[in-house]
Protein backbone atom coordinates (compact mmCIF):
# COMPACT_ATOMS: atom_id res chain seq x y z
CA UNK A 1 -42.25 13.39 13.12
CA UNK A 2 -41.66 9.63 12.09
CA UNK A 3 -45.21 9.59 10.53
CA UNK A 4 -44.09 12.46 8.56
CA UNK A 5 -41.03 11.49 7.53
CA UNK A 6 -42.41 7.91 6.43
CA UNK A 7 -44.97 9.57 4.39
CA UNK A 8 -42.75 11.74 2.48
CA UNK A 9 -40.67 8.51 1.74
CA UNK A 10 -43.63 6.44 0.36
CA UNK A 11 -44.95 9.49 -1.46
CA UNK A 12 -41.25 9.44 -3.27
CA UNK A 13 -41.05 6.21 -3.54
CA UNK A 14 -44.16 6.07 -5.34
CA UNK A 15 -43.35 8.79 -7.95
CA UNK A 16 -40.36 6.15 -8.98
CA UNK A 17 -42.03 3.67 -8.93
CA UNK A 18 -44.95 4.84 -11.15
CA UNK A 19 -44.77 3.15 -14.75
CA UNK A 20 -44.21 5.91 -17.47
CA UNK A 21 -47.28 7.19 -19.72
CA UNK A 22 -45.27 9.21 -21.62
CA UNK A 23 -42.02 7.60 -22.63
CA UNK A 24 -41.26 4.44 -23.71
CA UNK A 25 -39.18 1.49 -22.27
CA UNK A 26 -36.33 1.88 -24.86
CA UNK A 27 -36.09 5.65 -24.35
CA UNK A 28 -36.12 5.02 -20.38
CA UNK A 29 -33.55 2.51 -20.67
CA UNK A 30 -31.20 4.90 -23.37
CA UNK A 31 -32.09 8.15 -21.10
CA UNK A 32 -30.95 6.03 -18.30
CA UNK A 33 -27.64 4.47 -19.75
CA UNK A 34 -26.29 8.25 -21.29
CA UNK A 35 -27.33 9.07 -17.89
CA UNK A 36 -25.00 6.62 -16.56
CA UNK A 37 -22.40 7.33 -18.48
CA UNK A 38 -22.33 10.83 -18.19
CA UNK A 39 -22.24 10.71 -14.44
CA UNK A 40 -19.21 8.29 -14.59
CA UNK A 41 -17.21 10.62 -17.04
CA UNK A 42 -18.13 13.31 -14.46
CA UNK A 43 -17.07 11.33 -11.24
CA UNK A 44 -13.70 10.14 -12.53
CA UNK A 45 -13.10 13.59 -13.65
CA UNK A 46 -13.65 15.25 -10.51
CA UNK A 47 -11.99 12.28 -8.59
CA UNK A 48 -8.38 12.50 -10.95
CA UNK A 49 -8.58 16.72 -10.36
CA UNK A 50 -8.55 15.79 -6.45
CA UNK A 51 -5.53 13.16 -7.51
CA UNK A 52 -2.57 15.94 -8.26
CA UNK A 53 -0.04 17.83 -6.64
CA UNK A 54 -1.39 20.99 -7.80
CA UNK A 55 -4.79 20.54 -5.55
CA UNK A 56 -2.66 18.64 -2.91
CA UNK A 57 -1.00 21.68 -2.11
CA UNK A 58 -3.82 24.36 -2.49
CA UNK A 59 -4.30 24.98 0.99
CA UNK A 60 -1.45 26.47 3.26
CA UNK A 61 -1.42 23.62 5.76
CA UNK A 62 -0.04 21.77 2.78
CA UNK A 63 1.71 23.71 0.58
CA UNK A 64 3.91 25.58 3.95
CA UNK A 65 5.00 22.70 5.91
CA UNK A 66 5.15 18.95 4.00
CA UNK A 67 5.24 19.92 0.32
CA UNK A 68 8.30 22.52 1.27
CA UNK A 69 9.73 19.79 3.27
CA UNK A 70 9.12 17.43 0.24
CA UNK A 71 11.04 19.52 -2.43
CA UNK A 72 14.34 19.11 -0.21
CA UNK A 73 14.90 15.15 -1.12
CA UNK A 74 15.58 12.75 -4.03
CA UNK A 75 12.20 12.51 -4.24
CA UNK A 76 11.66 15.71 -5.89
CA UNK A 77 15.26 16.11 -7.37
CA UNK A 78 16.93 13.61 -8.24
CA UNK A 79 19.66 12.21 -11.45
CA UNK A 80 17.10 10.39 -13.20
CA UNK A 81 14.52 13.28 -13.43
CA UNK A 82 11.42 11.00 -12.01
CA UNK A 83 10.05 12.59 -9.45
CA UNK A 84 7.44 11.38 -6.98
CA UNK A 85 4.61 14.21 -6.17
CA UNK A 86 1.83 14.09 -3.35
CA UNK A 87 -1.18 11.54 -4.62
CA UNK A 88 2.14 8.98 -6.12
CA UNK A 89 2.84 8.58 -2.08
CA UNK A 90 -0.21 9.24 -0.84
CA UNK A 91 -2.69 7.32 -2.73
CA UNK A 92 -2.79 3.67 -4.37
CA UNK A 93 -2.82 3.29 -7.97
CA UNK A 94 -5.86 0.25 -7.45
CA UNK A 95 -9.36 2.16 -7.96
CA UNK A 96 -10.81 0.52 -5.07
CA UNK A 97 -8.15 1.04 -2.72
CA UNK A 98 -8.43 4.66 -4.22
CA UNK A 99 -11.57 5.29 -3.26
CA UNK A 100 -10.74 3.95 0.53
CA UNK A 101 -7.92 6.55 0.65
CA UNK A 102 -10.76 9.23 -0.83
CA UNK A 103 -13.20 8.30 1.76
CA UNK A 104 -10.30 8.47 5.10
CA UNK A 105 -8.81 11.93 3.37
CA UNK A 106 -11.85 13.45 3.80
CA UNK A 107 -11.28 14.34 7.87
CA UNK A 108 -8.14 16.55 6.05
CA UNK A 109 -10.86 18.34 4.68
CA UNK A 110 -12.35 18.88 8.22
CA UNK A 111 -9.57 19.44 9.67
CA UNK A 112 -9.05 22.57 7.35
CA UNK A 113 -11.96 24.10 7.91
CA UNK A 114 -11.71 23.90 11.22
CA UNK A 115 -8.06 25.14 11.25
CA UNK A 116 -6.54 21.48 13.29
CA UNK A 117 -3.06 23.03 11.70
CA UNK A 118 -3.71 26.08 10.33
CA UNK A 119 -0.31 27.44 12.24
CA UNK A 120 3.49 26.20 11.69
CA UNK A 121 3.26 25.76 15.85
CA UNK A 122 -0.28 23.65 15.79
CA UNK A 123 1.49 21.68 12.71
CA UNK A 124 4.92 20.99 14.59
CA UNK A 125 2.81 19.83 18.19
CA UNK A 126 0.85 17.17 16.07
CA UNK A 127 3.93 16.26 14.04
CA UNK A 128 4.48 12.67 15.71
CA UNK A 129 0.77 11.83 16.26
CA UNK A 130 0.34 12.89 12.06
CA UNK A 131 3.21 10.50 10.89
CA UNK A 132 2.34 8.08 13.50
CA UNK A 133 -1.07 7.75 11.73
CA UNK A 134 0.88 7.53 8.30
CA UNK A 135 3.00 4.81 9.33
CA UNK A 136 0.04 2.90 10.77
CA UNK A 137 -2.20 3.38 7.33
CA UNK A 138 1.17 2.47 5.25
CA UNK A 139 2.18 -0.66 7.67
CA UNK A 140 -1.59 -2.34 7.64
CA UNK A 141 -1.53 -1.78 3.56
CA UNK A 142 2.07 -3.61 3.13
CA UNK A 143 3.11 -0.02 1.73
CA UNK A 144 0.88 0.02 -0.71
CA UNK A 145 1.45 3.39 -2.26
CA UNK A 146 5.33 2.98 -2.23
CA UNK A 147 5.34 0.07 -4.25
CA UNK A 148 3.27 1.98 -6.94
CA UNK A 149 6.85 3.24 -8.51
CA UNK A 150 9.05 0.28 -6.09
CA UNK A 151 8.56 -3.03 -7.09
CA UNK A 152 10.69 -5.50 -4.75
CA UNK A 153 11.34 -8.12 -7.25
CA UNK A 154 12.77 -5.78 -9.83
CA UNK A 155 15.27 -4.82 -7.36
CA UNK A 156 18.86 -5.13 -8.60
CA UNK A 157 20.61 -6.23 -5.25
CA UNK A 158 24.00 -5.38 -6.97
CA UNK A 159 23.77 -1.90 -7.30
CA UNK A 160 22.57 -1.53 -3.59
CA UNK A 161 24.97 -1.02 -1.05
CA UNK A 162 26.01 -4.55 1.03
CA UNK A 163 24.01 -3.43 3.75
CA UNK A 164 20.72 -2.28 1.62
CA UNK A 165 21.35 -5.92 -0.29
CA UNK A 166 21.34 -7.72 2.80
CA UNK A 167 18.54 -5.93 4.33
CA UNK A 168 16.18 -6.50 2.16
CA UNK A 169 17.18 -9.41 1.46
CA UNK A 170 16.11 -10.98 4.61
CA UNK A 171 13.19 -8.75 5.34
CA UNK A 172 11.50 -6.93 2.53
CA UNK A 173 11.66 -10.34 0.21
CA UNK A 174 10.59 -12.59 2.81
CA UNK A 175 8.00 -10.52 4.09
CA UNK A 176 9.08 -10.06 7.38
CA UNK A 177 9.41 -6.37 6.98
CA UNK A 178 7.57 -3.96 4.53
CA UNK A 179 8.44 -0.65 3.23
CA UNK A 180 7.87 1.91 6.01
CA UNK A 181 8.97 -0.09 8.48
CA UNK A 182 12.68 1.39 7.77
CA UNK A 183 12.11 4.46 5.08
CA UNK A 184 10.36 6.53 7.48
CA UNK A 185 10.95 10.06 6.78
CA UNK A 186 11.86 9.52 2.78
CA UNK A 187 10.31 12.44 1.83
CA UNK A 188 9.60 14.90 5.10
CA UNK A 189 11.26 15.73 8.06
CA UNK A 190 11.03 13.38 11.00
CA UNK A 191 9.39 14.09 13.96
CA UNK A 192 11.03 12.94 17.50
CA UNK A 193 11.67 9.36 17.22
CA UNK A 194 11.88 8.25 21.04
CA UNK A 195 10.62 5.41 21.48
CA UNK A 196 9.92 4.72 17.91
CA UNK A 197 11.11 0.77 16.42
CA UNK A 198 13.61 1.14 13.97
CA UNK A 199 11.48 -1.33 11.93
CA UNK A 200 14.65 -4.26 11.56
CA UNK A 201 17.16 -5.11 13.79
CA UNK A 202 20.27 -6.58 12.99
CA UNK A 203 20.14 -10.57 13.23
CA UNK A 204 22.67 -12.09 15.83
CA UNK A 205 24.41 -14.34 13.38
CA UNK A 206 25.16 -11.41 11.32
CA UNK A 207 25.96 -9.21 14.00
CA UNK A 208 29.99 -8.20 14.15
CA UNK A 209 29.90 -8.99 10.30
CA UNK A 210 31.40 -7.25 7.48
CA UNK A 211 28.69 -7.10 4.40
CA UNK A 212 29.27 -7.41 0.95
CA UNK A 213 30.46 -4.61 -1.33
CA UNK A 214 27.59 -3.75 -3.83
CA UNK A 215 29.13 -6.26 -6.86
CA UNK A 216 27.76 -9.15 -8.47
CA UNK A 217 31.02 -11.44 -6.57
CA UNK A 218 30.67 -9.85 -3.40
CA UNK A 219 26.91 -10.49 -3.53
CA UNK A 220 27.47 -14.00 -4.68
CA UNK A 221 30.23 -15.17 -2.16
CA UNK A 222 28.34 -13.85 0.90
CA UNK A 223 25.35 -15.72 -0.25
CA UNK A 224 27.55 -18.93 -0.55
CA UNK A 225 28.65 -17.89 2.57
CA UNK A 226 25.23 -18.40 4.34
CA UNK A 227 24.47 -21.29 2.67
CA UNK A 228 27.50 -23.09 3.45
């Protein structure tokens, strides 16, 4: 079987590797770079029709349980009118981190053929070990996909509430903390929590402390505060 195998393998490899008699080496190398190109055009056109809501939500598993879930928060309604759909949470922005995501979604694609949770009962008994695997992809890729709309240093402290400020203050800026660890279920419905870290804890010296009001002088004189 190996002998056959190998000999298929050199035959192939010997039909590329043959010069041409026909063509010549400017037509090869054209025929070869529209080639190229053509396949590229085709790739990233296939890859951005995977990248929307619309083919998020095709199958049931999908479109019944997380997406419905989904259109209940400020994520999907909200004053401003932005709103956040499937790949914007679910897939970074970066092309090669894109293609990662591609490559790990592709046991969803498994798992719906081969029905994992292709019931609202099999969906709700894997609820915690689903997120769990969420939280984990989101907490090894500093939140990646959140800070594709969120961006930490554009974050206007005074229009947060004292405690928000405060927060992330101390942990998101200083990297102690990243996104999921305390915006877990954001934009779908928690599953039980037991046993689950809240992702920050209140420090000691704060502890027993009143925050500041969300103002420019509140902000300011609790900073002083600290430093003093």
């Amino acid at each position: 079987m190996r002998r056959r195998i190998g000999a298929a393998a050199a035959w192939a490899w010997s039909i590329m590797a043959r010069p041409s008699v026909h063509f010549g080496l400017g037509f090869l190398t054209l025929g070869g770079f529209l080639g190229g190109v053509l396949f590229w055009g085709a790739f990233n056109t296939a890859l951005e029709a995977t990248n929307t809501e619309a083919f998020c939500v095709g199958c049931h598993e999908m479109k019944a349980n997380v997406y419905e879930e989904m259109t209940r928060t400020v994520h999907f309604s909200n004053r401003s009118g932005v709103r956040a759909t499937c790949p914007d949470c679910h897939v970074p922005h970066d092309w090669t981190d894109k293609i990662a995501r591609k490559m790990q979604a592709s046991k969803e694609v498994w798992g719906h053929i081969f029905g994992t949770i292709d019931t609202r009962r099999k969906f709700l008994d894997m609820r915690r070990e689903l997120a769990e695997h969420e939280w984990a992809r989101l907490k090894a890729n500093d939140s990646l996909e959140c800070r594709n709309c969120h961006s930490a240093v554009a974050m206007d402290f005074t229009r947060q509430t004292g405690r928000a400020a405060e927060i992330h203050r101390r942990y998101l800026l200083a990297g102690a903390a990243t996104c999921i660890d305390c915006h877990k279920g954001i934009a779908h419905e928690l599953p039980n929590m037991d046993g689950v870290d809240p992702g920050w804890k209140v420090p000691p010296e704060l502890q027993g402390r009143e925050l500041p009001e969300a103002s420019i002088e509140g902000v300011r004189r609790y900073l002083a505060d600290l430093a003093g």
